[in-house]
N, C-alpha and C. Protein backbone atom coordinates (compact mmCIF):
# COMPACT_ATOMS: atom_id res chain seq x y z
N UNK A 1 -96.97 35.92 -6.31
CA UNK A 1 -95.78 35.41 -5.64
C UNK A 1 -95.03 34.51 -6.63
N UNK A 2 -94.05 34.57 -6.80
CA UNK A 2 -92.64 33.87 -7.55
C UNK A 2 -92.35 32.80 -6.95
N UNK A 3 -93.35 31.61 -7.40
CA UNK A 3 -92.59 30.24 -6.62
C UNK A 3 -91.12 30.21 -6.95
N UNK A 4 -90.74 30.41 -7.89
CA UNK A 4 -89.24 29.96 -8.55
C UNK A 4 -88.18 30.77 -7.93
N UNK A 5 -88.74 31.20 -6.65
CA UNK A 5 -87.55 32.02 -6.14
C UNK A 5 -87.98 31.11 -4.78
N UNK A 6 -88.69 30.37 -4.15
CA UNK A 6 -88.70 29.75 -2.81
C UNK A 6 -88.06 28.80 -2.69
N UNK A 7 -86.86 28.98 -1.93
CA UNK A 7 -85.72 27.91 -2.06
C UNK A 7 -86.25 26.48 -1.49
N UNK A 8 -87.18 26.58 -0.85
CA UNK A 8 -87.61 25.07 -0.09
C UNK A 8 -88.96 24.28 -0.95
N UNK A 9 -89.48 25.06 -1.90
CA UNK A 9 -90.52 24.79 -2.66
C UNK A 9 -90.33 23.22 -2.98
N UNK A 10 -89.67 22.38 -3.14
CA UNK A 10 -89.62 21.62 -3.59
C UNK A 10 -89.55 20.43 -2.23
N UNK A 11 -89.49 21.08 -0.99
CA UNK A 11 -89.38 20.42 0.43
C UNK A 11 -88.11 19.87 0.16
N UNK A 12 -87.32 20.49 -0.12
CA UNK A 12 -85.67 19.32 0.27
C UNK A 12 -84.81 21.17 1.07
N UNK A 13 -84.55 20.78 1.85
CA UNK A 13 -84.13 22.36 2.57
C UNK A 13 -82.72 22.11 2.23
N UNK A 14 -82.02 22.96 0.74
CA UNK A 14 -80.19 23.12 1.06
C UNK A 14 -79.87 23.29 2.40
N UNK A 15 -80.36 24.38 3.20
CA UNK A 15 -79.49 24.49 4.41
C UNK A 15 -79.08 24.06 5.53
N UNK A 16 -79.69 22.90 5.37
CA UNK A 16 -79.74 21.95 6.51
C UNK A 16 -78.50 21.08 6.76
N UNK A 17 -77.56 20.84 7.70
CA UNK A 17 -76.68 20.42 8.70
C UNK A 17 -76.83 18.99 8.21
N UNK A 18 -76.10 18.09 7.54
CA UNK A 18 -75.98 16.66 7.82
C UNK A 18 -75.48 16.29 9.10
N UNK A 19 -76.54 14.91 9.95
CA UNK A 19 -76.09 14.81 11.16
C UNK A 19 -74.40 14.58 11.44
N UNK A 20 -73.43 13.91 10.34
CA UNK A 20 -72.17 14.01 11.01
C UNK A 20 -71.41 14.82 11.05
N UNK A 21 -71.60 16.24 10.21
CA UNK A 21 -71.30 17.19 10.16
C UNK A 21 -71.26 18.33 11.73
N UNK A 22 -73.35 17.86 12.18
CA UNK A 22 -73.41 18.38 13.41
C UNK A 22 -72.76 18.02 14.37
N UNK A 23 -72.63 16.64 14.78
CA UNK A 23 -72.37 16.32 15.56
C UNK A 23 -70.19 16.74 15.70
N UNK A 24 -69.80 16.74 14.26
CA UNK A 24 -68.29 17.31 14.57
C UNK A 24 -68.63 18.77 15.16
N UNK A 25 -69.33 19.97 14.67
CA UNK A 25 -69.60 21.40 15.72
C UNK A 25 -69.72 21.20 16.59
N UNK A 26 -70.64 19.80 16.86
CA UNK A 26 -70.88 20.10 18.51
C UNK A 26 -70.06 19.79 19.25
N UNK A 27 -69.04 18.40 18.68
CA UNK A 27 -67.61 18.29 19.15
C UNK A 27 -66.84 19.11 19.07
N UNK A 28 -66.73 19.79 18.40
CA UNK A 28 -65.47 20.87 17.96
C UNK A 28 -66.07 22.68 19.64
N UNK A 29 -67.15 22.34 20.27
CA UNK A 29 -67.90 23.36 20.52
C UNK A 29 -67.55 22.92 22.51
N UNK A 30 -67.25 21.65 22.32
CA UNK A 30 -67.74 20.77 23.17
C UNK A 30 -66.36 20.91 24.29
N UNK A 31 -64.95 20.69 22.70
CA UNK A 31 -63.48 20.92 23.30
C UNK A 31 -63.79 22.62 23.47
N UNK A 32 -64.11 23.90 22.85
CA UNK A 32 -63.65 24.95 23.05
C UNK A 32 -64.19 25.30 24.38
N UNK A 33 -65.83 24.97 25.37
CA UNK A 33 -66.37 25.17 26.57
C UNK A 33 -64.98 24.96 27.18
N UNK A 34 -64.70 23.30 27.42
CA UNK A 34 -63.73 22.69 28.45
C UNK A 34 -62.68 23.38 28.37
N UNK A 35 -61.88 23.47 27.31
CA UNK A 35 -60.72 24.32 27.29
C UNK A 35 -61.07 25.96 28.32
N UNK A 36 -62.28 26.31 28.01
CA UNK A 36 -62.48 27.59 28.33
C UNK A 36 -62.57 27.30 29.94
N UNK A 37 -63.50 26.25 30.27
CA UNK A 37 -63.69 26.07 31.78
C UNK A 37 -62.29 26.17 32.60
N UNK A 38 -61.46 24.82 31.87
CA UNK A 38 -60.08 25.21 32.14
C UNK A 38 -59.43 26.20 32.65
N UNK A 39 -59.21 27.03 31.71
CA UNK A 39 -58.43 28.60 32.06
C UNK A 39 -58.97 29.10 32.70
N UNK A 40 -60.59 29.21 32.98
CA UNK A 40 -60.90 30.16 34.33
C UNK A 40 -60.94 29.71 35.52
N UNK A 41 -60.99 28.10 35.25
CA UNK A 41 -60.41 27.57 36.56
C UNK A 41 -59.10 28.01 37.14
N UNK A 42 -58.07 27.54 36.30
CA UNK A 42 -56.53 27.74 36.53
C UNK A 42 -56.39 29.48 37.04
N UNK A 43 -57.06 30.04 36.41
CA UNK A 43 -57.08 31.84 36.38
C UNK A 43 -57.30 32.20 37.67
N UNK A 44 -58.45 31.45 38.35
CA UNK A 44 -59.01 32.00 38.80
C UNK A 44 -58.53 31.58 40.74
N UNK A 45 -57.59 30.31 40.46
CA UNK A 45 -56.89 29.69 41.20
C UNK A 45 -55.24 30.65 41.60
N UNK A 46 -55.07 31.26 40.85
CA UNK A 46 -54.22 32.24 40.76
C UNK A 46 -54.25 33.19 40.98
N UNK A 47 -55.52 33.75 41.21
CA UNK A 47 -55.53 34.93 42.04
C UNK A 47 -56.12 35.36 43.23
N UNK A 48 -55.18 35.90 43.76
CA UNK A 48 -55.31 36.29 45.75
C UNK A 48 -55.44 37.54 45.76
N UNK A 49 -55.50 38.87 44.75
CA UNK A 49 -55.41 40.40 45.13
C UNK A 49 -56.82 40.58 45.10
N UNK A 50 -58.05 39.66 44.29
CA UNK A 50 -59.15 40.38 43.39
C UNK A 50 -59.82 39.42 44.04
N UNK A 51 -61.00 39.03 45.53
CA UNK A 51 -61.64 37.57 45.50
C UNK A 51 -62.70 37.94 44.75
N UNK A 52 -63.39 39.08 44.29
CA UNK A 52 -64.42 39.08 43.58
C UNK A 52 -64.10 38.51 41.97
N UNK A 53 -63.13 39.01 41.30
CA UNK A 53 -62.63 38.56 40.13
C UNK A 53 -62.54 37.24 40.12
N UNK A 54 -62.21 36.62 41.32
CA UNK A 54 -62.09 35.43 41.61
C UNK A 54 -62.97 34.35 41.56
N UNK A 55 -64.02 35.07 41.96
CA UNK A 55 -65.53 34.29 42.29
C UNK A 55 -66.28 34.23 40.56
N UNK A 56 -65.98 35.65 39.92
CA UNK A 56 -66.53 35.56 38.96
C UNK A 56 -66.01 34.62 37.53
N UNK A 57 -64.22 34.40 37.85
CA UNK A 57 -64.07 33.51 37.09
C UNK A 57 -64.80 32.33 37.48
N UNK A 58 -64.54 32.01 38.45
CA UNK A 58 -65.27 30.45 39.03
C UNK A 58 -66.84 30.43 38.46
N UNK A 59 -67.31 31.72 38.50
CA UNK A 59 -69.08 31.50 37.94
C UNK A 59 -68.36 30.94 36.18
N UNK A 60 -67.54 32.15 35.67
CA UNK A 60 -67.69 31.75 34.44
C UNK A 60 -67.42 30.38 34.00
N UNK A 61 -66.29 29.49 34.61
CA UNK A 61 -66.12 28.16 34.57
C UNK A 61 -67.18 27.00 34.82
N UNK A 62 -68.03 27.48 36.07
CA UNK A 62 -69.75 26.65 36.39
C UNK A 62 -70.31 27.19 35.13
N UNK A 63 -70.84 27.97 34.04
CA UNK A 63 -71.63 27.94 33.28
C UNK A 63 -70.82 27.57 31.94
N UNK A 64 -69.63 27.27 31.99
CA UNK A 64 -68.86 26.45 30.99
C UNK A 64 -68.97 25.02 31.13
N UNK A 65 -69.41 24.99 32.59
CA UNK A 65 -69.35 22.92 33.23
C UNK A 65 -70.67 22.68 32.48
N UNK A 66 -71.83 23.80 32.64
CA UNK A 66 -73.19 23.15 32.47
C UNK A 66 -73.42 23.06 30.76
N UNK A 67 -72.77 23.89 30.10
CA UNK A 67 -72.81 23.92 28.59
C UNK A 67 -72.16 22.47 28.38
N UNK A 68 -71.18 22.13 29.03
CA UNK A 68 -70.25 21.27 28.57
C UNK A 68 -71.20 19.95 28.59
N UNK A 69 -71.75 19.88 29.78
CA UNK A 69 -72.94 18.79 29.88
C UNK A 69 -74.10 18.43 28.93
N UNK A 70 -74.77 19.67 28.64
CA UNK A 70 -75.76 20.36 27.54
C UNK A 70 -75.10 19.68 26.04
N UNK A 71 -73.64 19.91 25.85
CA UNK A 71 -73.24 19.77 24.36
C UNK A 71 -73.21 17.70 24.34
N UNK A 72 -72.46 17.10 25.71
CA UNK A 72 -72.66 15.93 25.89
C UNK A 72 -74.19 15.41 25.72
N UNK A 73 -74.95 15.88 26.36
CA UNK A 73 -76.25 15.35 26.41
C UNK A 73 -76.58 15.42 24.43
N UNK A 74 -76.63 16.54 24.12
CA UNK A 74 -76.79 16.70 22.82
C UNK A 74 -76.31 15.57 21.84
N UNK A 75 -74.82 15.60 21.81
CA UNK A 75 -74.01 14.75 21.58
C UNK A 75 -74.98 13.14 21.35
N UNK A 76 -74.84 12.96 22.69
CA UNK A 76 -74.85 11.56 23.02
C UNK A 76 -76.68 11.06 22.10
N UNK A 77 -77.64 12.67 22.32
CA UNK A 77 -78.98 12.00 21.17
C UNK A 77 -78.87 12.25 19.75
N UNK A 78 -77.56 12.55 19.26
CA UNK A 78 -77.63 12.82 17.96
C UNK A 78 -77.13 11.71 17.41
N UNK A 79 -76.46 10.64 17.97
CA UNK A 79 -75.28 9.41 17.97
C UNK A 79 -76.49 8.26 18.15
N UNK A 80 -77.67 8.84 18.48
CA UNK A 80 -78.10 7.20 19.05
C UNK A 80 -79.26 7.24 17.61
């Protein structure tokens, strides 16, 4: 085996995420959920021909609320 090709051999991992770096994705991740919850709210408030389409935007907006929570919670232990 070719140690001189194992990128972590030396235990310092290049690929690793500096925490303020993460924590801007997870912000940057955090606005695109809400924005998204948003529009399928508004979308989904707007339409009277389709109630199933209707219902399913509304699911898609509840599993945009709970990510949104998930990225906060995240958030908030990467900060402390």
């Amino acid at each position: 085996m070719n140690h001189e090709l194992d990128y972590d051999r030396d235990k310092i991992s290049r690929d690793q995420i500096p925490g303020d770096h993460l924590s801007e994705i997870l912000e940057s991740s955090l606005e695109l959920e809400t924005e998204l919850m948003r529009t399928y709210l508004i979308t989904a408030e707007r339409i009277h021909q389709d109630p199933m389409l209707k219902e399913r935007l509304q699911n898609f907006a509840e599993g945009n609320a709970k990510r949104t929570r998930q990225l906060m919670d995240e958030l908030k232990q990467i900060r402390q």
